[in-house]
Every structure is written in structure tokens, then in C-alpha cells.
Protein backbone atom coordinates (compact mmCIF):
# COMPACT_ATOMS: atom_id res chain seq x y z
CA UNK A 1 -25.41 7.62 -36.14
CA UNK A 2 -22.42 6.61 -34.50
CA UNK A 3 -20.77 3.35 -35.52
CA UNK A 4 -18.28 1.44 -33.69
CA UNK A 5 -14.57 0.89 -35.67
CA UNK A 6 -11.75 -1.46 -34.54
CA UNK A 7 -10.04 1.75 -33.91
CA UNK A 8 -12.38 2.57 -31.36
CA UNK A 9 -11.57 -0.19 -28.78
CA UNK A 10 -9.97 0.48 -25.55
CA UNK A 11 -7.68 -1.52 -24.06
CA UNK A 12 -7.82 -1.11 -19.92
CA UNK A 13 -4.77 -2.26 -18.14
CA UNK A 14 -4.09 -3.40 -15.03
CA UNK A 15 -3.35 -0.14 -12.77
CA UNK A 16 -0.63 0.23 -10.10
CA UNK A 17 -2.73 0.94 -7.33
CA UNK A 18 -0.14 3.09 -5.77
CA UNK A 19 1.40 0.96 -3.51
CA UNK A 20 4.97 0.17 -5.80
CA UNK A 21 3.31 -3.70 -6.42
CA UNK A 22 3.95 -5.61 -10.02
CA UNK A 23 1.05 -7.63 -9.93
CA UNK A 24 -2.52 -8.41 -8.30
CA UNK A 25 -4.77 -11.23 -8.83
CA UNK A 26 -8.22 -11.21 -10.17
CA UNK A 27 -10.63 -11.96 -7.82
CA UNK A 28 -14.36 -11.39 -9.27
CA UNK A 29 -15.51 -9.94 -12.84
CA UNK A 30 -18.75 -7.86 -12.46
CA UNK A 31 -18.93 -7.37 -15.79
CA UNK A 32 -19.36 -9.97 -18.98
CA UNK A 33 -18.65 -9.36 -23.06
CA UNK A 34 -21.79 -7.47 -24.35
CA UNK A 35 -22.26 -5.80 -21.50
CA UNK A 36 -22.39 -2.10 -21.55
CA UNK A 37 -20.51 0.00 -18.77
CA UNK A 38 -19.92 3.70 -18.06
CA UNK A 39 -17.35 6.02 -16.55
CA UNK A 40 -16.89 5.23 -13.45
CA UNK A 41 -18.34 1.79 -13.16
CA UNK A 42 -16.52 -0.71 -11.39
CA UNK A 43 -15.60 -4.07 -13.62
CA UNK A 44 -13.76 -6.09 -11.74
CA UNK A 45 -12.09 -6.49 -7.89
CA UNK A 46 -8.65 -7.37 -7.49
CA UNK A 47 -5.98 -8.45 -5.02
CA UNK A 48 -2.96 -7.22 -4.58
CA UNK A 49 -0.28 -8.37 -2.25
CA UNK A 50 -2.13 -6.51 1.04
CA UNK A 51 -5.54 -5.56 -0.07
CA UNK A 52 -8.44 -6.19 -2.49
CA UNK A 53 -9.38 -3.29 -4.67
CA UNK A 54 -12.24 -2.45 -7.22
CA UNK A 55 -11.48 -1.28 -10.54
CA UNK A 56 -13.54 1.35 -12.24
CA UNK A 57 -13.48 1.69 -16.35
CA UNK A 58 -12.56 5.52 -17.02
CA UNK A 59 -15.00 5.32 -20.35
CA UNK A 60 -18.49 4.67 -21.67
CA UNK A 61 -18.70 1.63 -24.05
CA UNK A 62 -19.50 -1.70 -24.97
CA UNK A 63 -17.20 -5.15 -23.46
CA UNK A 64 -15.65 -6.67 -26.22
CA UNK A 65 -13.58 -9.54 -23.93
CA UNK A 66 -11.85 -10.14 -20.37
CA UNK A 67 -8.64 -11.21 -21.63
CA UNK A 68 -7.96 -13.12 -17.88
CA UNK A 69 -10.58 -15.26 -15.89
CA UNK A 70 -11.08 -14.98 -12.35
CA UNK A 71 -7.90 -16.37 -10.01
CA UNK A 72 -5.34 -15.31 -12.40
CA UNK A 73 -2.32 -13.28 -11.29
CA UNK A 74 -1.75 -10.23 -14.02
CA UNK A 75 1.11 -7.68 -13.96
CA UNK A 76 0.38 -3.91 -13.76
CA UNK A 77 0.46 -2.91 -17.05
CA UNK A 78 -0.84 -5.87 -18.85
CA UNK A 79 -4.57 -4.92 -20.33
CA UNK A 80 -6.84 -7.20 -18.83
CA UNK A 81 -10.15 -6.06 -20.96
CA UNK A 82 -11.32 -4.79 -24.26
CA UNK A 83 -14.24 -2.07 -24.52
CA UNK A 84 -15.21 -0.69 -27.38
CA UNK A 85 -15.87 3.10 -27.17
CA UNK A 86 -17.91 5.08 -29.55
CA UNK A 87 -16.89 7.63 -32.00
CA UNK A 88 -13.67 7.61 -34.21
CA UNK A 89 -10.19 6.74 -32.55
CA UNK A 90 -12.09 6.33 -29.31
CA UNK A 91 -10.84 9.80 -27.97
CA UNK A 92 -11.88 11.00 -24.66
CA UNK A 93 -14.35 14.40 -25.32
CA UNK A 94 -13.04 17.39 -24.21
CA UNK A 95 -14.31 19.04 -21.25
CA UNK A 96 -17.29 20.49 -22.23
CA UNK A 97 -16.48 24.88 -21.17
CA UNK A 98 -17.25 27.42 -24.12
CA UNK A 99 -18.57 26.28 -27.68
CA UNK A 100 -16.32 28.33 -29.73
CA UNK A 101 -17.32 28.11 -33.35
CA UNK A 102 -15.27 25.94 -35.19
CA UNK A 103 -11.79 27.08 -37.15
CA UNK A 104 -10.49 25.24 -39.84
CA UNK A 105 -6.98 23.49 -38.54
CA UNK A 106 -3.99 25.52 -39.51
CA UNK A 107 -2.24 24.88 -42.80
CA UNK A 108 1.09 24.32 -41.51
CA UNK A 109 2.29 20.59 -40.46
CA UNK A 110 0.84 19.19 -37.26
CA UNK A 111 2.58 16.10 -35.29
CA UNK A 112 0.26 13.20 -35.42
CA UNK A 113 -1.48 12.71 -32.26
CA UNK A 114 -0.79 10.24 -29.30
CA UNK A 115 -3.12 8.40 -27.72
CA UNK A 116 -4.35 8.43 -24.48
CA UNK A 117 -1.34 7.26 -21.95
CA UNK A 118 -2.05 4.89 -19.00
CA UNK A 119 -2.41 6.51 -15.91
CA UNK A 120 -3.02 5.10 -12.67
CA UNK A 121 -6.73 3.98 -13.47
CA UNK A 122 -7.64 3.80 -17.19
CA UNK A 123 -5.79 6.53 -19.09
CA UNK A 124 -5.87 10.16 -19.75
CA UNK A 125 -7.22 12.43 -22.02
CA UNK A 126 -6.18 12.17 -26.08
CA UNK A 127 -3.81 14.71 -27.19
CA UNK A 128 -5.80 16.44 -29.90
CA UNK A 129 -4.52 16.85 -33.16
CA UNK A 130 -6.59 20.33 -33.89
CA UNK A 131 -5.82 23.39 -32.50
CA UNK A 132 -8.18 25.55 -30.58
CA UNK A 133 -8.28 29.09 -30.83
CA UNK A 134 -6.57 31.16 -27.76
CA UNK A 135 -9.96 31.70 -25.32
CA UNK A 136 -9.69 35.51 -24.07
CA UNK A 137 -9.93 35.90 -20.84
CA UNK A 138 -8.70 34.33 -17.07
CA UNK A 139 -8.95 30.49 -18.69
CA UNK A 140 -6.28 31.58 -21.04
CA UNK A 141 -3.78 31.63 -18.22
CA UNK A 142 -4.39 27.98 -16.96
CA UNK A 143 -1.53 25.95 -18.73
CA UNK A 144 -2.45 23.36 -20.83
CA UNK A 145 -0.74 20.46 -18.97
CA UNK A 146 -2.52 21.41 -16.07
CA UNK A 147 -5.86 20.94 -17.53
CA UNK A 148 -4.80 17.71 -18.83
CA UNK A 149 -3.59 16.53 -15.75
CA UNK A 150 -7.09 17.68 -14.24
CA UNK A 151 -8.82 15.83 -16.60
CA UNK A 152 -6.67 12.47 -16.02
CA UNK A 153 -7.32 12.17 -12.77
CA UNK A 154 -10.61 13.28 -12.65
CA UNK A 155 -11.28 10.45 -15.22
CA UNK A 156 -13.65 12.57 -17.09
CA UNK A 157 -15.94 12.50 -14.44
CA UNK A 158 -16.33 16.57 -13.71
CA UNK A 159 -17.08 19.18 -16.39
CA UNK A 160 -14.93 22.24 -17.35
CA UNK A 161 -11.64 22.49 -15.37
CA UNK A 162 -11.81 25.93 -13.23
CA UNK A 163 -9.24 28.00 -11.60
CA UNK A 164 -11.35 26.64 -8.14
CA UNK A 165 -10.80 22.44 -8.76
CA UNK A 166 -9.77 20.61 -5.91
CA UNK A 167 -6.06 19.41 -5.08
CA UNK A 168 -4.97 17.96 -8.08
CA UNK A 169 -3.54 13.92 -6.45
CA UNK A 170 -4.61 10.47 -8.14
CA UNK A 171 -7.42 8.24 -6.06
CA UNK A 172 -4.93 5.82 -3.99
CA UNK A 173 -3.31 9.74 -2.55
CA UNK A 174 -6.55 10.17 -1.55
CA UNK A 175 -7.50 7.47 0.00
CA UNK A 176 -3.85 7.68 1.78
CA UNK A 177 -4.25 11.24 3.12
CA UNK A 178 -7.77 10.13 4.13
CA UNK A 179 -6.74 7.35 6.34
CA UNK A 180 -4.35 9.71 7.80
CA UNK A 181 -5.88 12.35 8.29
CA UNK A 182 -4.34 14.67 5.61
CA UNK A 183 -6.06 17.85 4.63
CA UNK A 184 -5.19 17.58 0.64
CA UNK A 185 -6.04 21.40 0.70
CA UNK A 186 -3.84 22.66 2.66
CA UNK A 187 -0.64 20.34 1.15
CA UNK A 188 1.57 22.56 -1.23
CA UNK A 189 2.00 19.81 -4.28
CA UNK A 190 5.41 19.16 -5.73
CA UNK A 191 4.37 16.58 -8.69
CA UNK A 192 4.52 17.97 -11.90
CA UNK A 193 1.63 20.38 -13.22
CA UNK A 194 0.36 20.83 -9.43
CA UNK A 195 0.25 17.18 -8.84
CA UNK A 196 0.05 16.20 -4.71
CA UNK A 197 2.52 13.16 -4.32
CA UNK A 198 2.50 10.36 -1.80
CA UNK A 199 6.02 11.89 -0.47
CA UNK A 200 3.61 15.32 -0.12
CA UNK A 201 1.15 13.40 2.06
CA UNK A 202 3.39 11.54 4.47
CA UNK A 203 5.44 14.53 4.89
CA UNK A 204 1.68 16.60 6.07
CA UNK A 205 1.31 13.48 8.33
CA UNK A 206 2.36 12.64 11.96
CA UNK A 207 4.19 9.63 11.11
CA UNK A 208 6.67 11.07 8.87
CA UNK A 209 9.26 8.17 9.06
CA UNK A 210 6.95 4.69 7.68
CA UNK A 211 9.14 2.43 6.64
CA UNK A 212 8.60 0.88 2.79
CA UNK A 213 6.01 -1.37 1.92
CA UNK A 214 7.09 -4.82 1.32
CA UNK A 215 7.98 -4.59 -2.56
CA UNK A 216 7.79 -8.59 -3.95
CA UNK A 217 10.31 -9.99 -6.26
CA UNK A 218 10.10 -8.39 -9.50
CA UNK A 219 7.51 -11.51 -12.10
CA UNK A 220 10.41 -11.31 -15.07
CA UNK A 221 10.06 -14.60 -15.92
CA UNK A 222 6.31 -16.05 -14.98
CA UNK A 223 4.96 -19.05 -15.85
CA UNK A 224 1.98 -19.43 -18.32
CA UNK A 225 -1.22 -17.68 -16.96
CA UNK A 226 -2.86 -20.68 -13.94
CA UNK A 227 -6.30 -22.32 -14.85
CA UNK A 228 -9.40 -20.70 -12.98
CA UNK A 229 -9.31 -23.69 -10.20
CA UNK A 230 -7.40 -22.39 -6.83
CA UNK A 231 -5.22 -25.46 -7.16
CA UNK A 232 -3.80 -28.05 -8.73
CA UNK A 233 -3.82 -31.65 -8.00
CA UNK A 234 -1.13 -33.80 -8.65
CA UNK A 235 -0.63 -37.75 -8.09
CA UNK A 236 -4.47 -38.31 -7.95
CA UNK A 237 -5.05 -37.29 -4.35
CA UNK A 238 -1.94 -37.82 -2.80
CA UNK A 239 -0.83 -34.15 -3.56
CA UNK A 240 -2.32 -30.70 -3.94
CA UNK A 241 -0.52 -28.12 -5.40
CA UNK A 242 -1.21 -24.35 -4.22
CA UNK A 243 0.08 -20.97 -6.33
CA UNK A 244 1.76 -18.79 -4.03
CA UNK A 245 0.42 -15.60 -4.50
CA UNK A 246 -1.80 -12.74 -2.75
CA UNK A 247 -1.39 -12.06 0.52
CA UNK A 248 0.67 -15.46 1.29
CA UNK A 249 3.04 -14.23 -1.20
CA UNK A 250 4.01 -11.01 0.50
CA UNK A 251 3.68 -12.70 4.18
CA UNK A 252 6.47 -14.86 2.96
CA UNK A 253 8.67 -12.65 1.85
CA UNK A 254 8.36 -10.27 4.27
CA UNK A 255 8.67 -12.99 7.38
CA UNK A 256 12.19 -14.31 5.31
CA UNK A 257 13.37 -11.01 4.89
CA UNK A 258 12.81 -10.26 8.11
CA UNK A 259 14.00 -13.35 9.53
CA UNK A 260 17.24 -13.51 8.16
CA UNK A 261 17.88 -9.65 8.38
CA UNK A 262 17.36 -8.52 11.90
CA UNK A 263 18.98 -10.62 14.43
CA UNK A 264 16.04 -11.80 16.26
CA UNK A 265 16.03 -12.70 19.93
CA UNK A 266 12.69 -13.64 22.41
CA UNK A 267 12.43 -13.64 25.71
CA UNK A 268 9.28 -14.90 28.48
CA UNK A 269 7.66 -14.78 31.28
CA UNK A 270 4.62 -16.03 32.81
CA UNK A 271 2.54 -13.89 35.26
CA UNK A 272 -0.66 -13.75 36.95
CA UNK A 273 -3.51 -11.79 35.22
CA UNK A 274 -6.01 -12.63 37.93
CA UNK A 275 -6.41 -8.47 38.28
CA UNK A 276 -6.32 -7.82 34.71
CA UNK A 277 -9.24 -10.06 33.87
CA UNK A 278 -11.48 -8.39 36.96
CA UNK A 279 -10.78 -5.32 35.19
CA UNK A 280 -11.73 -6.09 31.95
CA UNK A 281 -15.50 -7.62 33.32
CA UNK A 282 -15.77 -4.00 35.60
CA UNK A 283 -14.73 -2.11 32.65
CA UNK A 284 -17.61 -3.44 30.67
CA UNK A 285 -20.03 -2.36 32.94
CA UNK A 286 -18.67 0.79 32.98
CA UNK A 287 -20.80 3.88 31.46
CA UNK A 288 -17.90 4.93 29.35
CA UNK A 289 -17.06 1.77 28.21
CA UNK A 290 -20.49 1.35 26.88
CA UNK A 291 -20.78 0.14 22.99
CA UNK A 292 -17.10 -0.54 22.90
CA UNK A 293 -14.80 -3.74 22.69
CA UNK A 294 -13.32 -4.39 25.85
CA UNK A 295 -11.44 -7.52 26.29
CA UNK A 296 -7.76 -8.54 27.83
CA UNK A 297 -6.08 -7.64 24.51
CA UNK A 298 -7.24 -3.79 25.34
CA UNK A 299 -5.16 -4.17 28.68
CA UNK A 300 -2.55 -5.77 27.37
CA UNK A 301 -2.22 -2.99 24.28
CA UNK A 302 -2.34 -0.18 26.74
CA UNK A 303 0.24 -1.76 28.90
CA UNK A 304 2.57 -1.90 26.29
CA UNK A 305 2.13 1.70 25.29
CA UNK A 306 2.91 2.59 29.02
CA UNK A 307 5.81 0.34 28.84
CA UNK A 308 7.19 1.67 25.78
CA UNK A 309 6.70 5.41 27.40
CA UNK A 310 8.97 4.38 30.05
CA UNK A 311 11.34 2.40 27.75
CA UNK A 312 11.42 4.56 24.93
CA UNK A 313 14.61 3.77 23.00
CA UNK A 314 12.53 0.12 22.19
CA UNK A 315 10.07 2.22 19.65
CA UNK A 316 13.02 2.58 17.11
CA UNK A 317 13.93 1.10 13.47
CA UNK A 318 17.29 0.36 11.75
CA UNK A 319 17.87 2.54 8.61
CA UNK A 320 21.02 0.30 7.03
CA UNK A 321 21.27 2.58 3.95
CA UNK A 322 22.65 5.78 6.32
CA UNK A 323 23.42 3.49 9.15
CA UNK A 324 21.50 5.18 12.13
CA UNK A 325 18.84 4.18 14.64
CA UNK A 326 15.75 5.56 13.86
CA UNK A 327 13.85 6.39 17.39
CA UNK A 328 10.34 7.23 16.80
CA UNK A 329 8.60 9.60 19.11
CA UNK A 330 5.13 8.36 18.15
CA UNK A 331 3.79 4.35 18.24
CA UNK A 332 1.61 3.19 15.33
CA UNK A 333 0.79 -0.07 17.29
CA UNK A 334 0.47 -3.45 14.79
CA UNK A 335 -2.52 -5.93 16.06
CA UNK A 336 -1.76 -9.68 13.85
CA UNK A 337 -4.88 -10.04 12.63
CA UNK A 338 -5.83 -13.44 10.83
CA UNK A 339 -8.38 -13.11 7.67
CA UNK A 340 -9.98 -15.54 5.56
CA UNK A 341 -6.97 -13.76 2.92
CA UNK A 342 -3.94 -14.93 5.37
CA UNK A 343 -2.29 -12.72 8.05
CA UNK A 344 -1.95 -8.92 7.90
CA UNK A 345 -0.98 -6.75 10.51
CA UNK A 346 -2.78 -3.37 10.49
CA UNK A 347 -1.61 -0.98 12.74
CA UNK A 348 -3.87 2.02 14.98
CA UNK A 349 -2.13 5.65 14.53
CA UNK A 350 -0.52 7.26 17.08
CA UNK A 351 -1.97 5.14 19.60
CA UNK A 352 0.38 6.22 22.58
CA UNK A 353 -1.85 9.46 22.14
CA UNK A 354 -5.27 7.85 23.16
CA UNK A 355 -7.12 7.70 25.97
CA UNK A 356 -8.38 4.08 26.93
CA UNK A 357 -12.18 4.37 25.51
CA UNK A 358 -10.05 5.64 22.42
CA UNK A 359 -7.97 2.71 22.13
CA UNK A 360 -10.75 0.29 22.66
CA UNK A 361 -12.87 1.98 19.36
CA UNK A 362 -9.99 2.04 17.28
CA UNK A 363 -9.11 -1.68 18.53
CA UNK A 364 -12.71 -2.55 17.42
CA UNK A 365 -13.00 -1.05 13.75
CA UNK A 366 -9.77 -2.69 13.13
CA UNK A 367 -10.42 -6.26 13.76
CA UNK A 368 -13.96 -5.78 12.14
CA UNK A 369 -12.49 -4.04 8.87
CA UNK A 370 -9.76 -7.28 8.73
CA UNK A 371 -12.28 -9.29 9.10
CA UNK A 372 -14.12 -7.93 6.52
CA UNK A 373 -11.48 -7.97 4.07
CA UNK A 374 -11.54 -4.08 3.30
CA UNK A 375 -8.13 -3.03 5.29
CA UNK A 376 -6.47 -0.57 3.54
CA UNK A 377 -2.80 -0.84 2.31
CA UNK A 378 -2.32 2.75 4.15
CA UNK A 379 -3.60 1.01 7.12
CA UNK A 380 -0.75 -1.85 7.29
CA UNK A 381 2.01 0.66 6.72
CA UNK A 382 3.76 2.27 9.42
CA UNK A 383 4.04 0.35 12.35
CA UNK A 384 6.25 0.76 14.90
CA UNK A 385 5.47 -2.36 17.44
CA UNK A 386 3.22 -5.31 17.05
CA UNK A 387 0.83 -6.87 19.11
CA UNK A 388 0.17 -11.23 18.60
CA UNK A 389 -2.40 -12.95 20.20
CA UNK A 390 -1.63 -16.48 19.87
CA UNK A 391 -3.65 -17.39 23.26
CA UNK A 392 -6.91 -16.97 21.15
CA UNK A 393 -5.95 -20.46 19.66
CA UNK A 394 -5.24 -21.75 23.06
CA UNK A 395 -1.29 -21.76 22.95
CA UNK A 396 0.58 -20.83 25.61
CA UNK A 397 3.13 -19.14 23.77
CA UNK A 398 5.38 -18.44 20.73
CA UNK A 399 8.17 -16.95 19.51
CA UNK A 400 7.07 -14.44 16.89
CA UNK A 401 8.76 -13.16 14.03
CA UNK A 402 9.50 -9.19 13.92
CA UNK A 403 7.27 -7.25 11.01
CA UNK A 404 9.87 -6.03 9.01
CA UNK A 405 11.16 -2.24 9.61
CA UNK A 406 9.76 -2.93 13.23
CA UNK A 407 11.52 -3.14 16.36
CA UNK A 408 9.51 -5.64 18.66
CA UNK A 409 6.65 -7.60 18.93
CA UNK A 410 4.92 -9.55 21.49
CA UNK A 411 3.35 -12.27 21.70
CA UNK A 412 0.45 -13.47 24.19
CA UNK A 413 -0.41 -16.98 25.03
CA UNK A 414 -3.91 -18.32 26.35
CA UNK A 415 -5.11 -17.32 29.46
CA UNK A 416 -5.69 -19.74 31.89
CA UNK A 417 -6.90 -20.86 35.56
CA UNK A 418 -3.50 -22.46 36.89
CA UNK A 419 -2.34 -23.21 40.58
CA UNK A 420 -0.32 -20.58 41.63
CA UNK A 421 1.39 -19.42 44.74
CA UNK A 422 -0.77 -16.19 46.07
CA UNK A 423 0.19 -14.63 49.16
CA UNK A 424 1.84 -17.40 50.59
CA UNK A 425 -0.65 -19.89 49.49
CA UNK A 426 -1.34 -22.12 46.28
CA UNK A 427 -4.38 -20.95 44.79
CA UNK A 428 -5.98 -21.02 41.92
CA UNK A 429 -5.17 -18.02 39.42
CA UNK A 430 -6.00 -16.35 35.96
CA UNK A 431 -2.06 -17.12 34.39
CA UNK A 432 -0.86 -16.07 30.57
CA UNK A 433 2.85 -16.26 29.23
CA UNK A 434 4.30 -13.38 27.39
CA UNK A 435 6.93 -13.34 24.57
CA UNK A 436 8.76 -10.53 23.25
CA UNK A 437 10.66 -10.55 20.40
CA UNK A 438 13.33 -7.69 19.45
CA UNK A 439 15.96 -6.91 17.16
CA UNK A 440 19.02 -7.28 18.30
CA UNK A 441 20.63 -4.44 16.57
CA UNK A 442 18.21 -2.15 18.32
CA UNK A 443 17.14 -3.56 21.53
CA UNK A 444 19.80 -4.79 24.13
CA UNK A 445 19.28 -7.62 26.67
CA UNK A 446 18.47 -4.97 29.19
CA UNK A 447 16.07 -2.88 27.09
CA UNK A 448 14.54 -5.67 26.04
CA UNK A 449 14.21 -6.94 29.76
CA UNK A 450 12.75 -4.17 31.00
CA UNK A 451 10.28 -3.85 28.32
CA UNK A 452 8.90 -7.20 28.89
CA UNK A 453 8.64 -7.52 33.18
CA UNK A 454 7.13 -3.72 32.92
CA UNK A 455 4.40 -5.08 30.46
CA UNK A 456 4.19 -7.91 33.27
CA UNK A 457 4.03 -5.74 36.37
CA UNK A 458 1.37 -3.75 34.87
CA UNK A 459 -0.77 -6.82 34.21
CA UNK A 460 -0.55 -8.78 37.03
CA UNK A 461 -0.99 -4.80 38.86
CA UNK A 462 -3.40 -2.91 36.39
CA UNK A 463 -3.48 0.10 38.82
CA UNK A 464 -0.01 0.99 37.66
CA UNK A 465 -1.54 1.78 33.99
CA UNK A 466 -2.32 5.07 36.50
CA UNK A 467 1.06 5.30 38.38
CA UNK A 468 3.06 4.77 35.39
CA UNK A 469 1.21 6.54 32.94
């Protein structure tokens, strides 16, 4: 019978989530002390600075405590719950291949072993103590490192390690090469032991250049850990108090840094959508249209792709460190999307390269995945030019602040039935304002200029989305 020790109990810290982030928030426990999970169970969901994430445990065992409640912020690294495994030292079984009978250890004088080092969920396998003996053979060519570093990622969760295992790259790679599109197979790794990197997938990709995530000042001094209540009132009720943290956190970095960084100027104009809006209603009755989201913002995000494709120096970014201009032959077009977690700003993949229906599905399982909460950090890196719709709050306008490493972004104000002057006559018409902000460094006056009246001309005459295009 197998007892539990104190030496058995695992401590699971909080994982990096491969984004480059220091801390995330806890946002729900699924599990309680006494509770008994396995490999691969998810404990807990967290937040980090862009996205919520569930945890799984990378062992089988017993919850001893959850040393953070639910609305605390935790850095990576810090163990946020105890499990107690069974057998002695806790140590991860090896994978279970050939049953060789067992040997004795040798006489001379081992090192002690190590335990099982963090990786980017849970930990990796023990480092035994025993030696094996040598297994004849084709397995006796696989290096040891590389079987352990099969074994760590794979969490334990597969059998014996084969010459045939799939690419060797931690979950968050995955999920990265996934949302781009990245065929781990055919990647040649360059992490140690066979390892694909993050660097290996974005080079495989189409958008080679994305600029960095927004990395959040470093928590080296942080104040005790904050009660489970989402605030804090002060003063009776004169004064609530609100942690900045999560997704509010990074937005206000990211909108400082930006702001004081790239010289930011906006320009407008108003123009008459009257067209644009009979478009949209005979576009939804059209056959090929059918099941999809079609609404103005479609329009106006295919108008700026054709404006950009006749203005292309606009789809650029500033690289300070080598001092060039970075012009991107590809648009990764940003839609500001508001979310019950704050603002984020996914952006749709080469969307210069899509036909209209195309753009319209991708426009829909964006705002439906924001809305949902499940956008993926991948999904909010990359973007070239952004896309605001302030006019769904019924403002007329704005000046919008650039997302940073981007080179414009434009803002659209509520459409609405105004008197205007139409072929010599007042009459009246379906109006919106435009803004577009740029920076400064990158975009001219006249750039700028002709960005925003060619996004205008197309609007107020949607036929040129075919002359132009």
C-alpha cells in the first residue's frame, strides 16, 4: 500500500504561458483541498494581461491547499497549489517501454538527484538517481535529453517515447502555430534537444515581422497579496478603490507608451454613406452573403484595405533599435473590440488577401470569440492597422490613439440621416465622420491625406471597391 509522505507533495507554480508576462490573476478555482485530480485536469483559469487561460496539473494526486483565492494577482513562478502525489519523493514514473529486469545500482558514487524543474506547465520528469542498463537496439541511439524533453512537454500524458513522436514544441507553440497556420511538421526546430521555438514558428509564418507583445513593468516590489473582493472602499461610500490589473493594466501601458512615443497626428472628414448603407441591405440578400455578418463596418474594412493597396507606404512600423521603416507587404487588420475584460484589439491575418465573403466570416468569428472572452494572445499580436468603431456608441467621432508598433488607425463615428447638399439640392442623407490617426514618423501629411479621402471616396462611391481594387 502506498502511503503519502511530506516528501511527496508537489508544489505547482504559476506557468509563463508563453507570452514574456510576470504575472496573471486568478480568476476561478475548479478544484478545492481534498479533492483528487489527475494529469491533465484543469484546476484553475487565469488571466493574464490579454487573455484568460486554464491551467492543467501535470500529476495524479490529492489537493493539499490553494495557496491564493480567487482575484489575486500571482507572479509566474510563485506556486499557487499544493498536491500531494503518491509514492516516495513524488517522482514522475518513467515512461512505461521495455521491463528490463532489475540491476542492482552501480557501486561507484552517484550525484544525488534533482527534482523535477518547472517547465512551462507543471514540471518535468525527475532525474533518476539509478542507472538503467544500455537497451540494445535502435532506442539506444535516442539521446537521453531528448527523451526527457519528450516527456516534459508531453506532461506524462503519452507512453514510451518513439523515434516517430510528434514535433517536439511546448502547448502555447502550439496553439501559436495553430492560429497561424503553421505546419509544426514541417518546421526544422532550433531549441535545444529538437525543441520548436516561437522564433521557429513566426519565421514558418506569413507575418514574419510582429512587433513585441506589450511586456508590463516588471512586479519587484508588490504590495501584500489584495482581499478576494474586486475593490476596495474607502471613506464609506464616497470612494471606491479599483486594483489595476488584467487587461486594464496592459491597455494602459500600452496606450502611454504609445502616446508619448509616436508623434501622433488625426485628421477628418465627413462624407455621405447614403451608397454604402444600400449596399450593405443588397448584400444581405445576396446568395453569397448568406449566413455571414454583413454590416457597414465590412465596407468600411474593405475600403481601407483598398486604400492601403493604393497607399502602400501607410502599412509600415518604426524599428528605433536599427533605425529603419519597416514597410509591410501584408495587413493583419486590428478591429477595437470592447469585452466585458476591457478593450483588446484582435487583428484578422492577411486580410488584404481575402475576398469580401472572406472578410465578412473572419470579421464575424472575431467579434464573437471577443465577446466570448476566449481571444487568443496569438490573435492580438501582429497588427499592422486598426479599425475603431466609436459610432456604435453614437459619437460622431474621436481621435484614437495608435496600437503600439502600428502605423494608423481609424476611427468611425455614428452614422446618421443629416441634411446634406445632393446634386444641387439639400436632401436628406446617410452621413458618418472619419478619423485617422498616424504616426508622424511614418506617415506624412500627404500620405496620411490620401489615405483618409480614398477611404472616403470609396464610401460615399462603393463601386470603386471594383475600380480600385
Amino acid at each position: 500500500m502506498t502511503t503519502m509522505t511530506e516528501a511527496s507533495v508537489r508544489e505547482f507554480k504559476m506557468p509563463d504561458v508563453g507570452e514574456g508576462l510576470t504575472e496573471a490573476e486568478i480568476l476561478k478555482w475548479y478544484v478545492q483541498p481534498g479533492d483528487t485530480v489527475t494529469d491533465g485536469q484543469v484546476v484553475c483559469e487565469v488571466e493574464t494581461a490579454k487573455a484568460a487561460v486554464e491551467l492543467p496539473i501535470p500529476y495524479d494526486g490529492v489537493v493539499r491547499a490553494l495557496h491564493f483565492p480567487e482575484g489575486t494577482t500571482v507572479d509566474v513562478g510563485t506556486s499557487i497549489i499544493a498536491v500531494a502525489v503518491a509514492g516516495a519523493g513524488g517522482a514522475a514514473p518513467e515512461a512505461p517501454a521495455e521491463q528490463p529486469k532489475p540491476e542492482a545500482a552501480e557501486p561507484e558514487e552517484e550525484p544525488k538527484p534533482q527534482g523535477r524543474q518547472p517547465v512551462l506547465v507543471g514540471y518535468g520528469v525527475a532525474t533518476s538517481a539509478t542507472r538503467r542498463r544500455p537497451r540494445k537496439g535502435p532506442e539506444a541511439t535516442v539521446p537521453a535529453q531528448a527523451a526527457q524533453a519528450v516527456q516534459a512537454e508531453l506532461n506524462g500524458h503519452d507512453g514510451a517515447v518513439t523515434d516517430k513522436a510528434r514535433p517536439l514544441a511546448k502547448p502555447p507553440v502550439r496553439k501559436l502555430a495553430k492560429d497561424l497556420g503553421v505546419d509544426l511538421a514541417a518546421i526544422v526546430p532550433s531549441g535545444a534537444d529538437g525543441i520548436i521555438t516561437r522564433e521557429d514558428v513566426h519565421a514558418a509564418a506569413t507575418a514574419t515581422t510582429a512587433p513585441e507583445p506589450v511586456v508590463e513593468t516588471p512586479a519587484a516590489v508588490r504590495p501584500a497579496p489584495a482581499p478576494a473582493a474586486p475593490a476596495a472602499t474607502f471613506d464609506g461610500a464616497r470612494e471606491t478603490r479599483v486594483p489595476v490589473k488584467g487587461v486594464r493594466k496592459a491597455t494602459a501601458a500600452a496606450m502611454v507608451g504609445s502616446a508619448f512615443t509616436a508623434p501622433h497626428v488625426t485628421e477628418f472628414v465627413t462624407v455621405d454613406v447614403t451608397r454604402t448603407m444600400k449596399l450593405v441591405e443588397e448584400l444581405k440578400q445576396d446568395k453569397d452573403m448568406q449566413g455571414l455578418r454583413v454590416n457597414p463596418l465590412l465596407l468600411i474594412a474593405k475600403a481601407l484595405l483598398v486604400a492601403i493597396k493604393r497607399n502602400p507606404d501607410v502599412n509600415a512600423s518604426w524599428d528605433e533599435a536599427n533605425q529603419e521603416i519597416v514597410l509591410k507587404h501584408y495587413v493583419n487588420l486590428g478591429i477595437a473590440a470592447a469585452t466585458p475584460r476591457g478593450l483588446i484589439v484582435p487583428n484578422i491575418k492577411d486580410a488584404h488577401a481575402k475576398t469580401l465573403p472572406q472578410l465578412a466570416e473572419s470579421l464575424g468569428e472575431l467579434v464573437s470569440t471577443a465577446r466570448e472572452g476566449k481571444t487568443s494572445p496569438a490573435a492580438m499580436q501582429g497588427g499592422t492597422v486598426t479599425i475603431t468603431n466609436v459610432g456604435v456608441f453614437g459619437v460622431d467621432t474621436g481621435t484614437p490613439i495608435l496600437n503600439p508598433g502600428e502605423s494608423a488607425i481609424l476611427a468611425v463615428g455614428a452614422i446618421k440621416l443629416q441634411p446634406w447638399v445632393h446634386k444641387g439640392k439639400v436632401k436628406p442623407r446617410q452621413v458618418t465622420t472619419l478619423a485617422l490617426s498616424f504616426d508622424h514618423r511614418l506617415v506624412d501629411g500627404e500620405l496620411g491625406s490620401k489615405v483618409l479621402a480614398d477611404v472616403a471616396a470609396i464610401l460615399e462611391q462603393p463601386k470603386r471597391l471594383i475600380t480600385w481594387a
